[in-house]
Protein backbone atom coordinates (compact mmCIF):
# COMPACT_ATOMS: atom_id res chain seq x y z
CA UNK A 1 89.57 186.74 143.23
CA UNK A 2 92.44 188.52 144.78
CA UNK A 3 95.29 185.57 145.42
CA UNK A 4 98.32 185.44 147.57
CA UNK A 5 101.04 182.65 145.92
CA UNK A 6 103.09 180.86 148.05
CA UNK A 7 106.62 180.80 147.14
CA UNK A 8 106.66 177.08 146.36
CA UNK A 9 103.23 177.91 144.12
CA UNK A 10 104.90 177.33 140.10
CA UNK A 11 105.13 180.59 138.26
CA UNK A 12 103.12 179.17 135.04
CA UNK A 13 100.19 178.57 137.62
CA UNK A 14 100.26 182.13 138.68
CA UNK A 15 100.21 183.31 135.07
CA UNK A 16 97.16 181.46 133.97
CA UNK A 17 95.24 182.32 137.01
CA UNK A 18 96.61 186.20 135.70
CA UNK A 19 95.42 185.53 132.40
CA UNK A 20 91.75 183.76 133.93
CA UNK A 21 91.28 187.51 135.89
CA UNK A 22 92.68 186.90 139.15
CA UNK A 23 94.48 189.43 141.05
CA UNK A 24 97.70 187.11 141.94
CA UNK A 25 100.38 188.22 144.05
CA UNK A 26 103.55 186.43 144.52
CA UNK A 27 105.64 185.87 147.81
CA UNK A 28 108.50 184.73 145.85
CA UNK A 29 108.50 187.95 143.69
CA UNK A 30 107.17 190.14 146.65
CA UNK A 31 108.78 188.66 149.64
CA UNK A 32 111.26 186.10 149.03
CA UNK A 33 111.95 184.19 152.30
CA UNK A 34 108.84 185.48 154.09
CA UNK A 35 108.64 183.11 157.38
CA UNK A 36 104.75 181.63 156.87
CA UNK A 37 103.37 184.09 159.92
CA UNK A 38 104.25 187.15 157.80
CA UNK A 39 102.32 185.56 154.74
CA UNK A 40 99.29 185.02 156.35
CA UNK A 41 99.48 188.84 157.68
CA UNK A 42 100.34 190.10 154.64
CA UNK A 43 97.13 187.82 153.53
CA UNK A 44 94.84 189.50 155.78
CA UNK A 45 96.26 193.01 155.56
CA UNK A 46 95.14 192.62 151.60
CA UNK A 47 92.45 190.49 151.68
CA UNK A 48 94.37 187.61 149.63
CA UNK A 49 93.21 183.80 149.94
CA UNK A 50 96.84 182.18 150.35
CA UNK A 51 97.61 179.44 147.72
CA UNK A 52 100.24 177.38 148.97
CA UNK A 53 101.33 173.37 149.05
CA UNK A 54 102.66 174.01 152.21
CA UNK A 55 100.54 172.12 155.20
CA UNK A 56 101.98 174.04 157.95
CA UNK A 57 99.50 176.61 157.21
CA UNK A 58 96.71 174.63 159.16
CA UNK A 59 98.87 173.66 161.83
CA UNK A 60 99.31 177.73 162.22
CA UNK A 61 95.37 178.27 161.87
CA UNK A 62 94.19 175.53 163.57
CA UNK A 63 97.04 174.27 166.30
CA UNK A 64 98.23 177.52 167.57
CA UNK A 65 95.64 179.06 167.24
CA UNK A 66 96.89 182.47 164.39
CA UNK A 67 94.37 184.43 163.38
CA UNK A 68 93.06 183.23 159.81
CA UNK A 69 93.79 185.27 156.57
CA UNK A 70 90.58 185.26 154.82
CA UNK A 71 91.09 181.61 153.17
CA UNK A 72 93.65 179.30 152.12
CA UNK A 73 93.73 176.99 149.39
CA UNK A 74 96.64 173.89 150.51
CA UNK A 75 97.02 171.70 147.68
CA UNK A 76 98.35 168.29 148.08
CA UNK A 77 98.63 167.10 144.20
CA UNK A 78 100.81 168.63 142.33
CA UNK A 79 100.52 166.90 138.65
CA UNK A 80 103.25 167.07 136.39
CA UNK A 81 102.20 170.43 134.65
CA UNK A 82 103.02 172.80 136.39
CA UNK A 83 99.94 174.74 135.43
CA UNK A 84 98.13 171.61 137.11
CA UNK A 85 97.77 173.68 140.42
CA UNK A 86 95.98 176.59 138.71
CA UNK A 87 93.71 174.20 136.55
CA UNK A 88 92.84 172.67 139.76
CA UNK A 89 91.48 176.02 141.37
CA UNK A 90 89.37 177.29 138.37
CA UNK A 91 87.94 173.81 137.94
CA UNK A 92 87.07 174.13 141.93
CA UNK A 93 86.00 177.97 141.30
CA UNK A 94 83.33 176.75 138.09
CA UNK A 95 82.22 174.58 139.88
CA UNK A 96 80.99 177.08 143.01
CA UNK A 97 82.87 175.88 145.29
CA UNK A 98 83.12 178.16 148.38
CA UNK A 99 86.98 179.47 149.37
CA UNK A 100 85.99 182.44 151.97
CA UNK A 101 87.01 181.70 155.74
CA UNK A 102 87.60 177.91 155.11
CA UNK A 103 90.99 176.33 154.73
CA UNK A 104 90.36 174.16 151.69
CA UNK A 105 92.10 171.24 150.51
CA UNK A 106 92.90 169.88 147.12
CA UNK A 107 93.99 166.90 145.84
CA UNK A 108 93.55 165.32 142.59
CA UNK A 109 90.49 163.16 143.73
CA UNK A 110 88.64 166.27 145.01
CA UNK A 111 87.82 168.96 147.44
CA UNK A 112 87.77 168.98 151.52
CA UNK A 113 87.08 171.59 153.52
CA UNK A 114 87.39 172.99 157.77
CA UNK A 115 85.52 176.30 157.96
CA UNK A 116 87.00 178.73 160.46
């Protein structure tokens, strides 16, 4: 899956997803300081799901109304690995879970998701 890491998404996460076969791009290595509107263009323009703990992203998709990037994957638990994010998403991935067009949200006790 082609990836678009929030700059608050931890650099050993990034890696394993890497290593798992993910395309992963960083914001923090790309675009440091990109306000959260530019991410989710640069999301679309590339066809990256955003990963991100940051929850203004559904206020942006769903309050006001921004066009959606293609998906993005908020997580809300952040364990104290900090590959726990990316362990998180392939378990969610194996499992089948759907990503495309949704905003999805993780947390340690499971999986929601708002299709858009």
């Amino acid at each position: 899956m082609r990836f678009l890491a929030n700059e608050n998404f931890p650099d050993p996460s990034i890696t394993l997803l890497r290593d798992d076969g993910h395309d992963v791009l960083s914001i923090r290595q790309q675009a440091p300081g990109s306000p959260d509107p530019h991410v989710i263009a640069m999301a679309q323009a590339e066809g990256r799901i955003i990963l991100t703990f940051d929850k203004d992203y559904g206020e942006l998709i769903f309050k006001h109304a921004m066009e959606s990037p293609p998906a993005v994957i908020f997580l809300r638990y952040r364990g104290r690995d900090p590959k726990a994010a990316a362990r998180l998403i392939q378990a969610m991935l194996t499992e089948g879970t759907a990503v495309g067009e949704r905003f999805t949200i993780v947390e340690g006790s499971g999986v929601r998701q708002r299709i858009y």
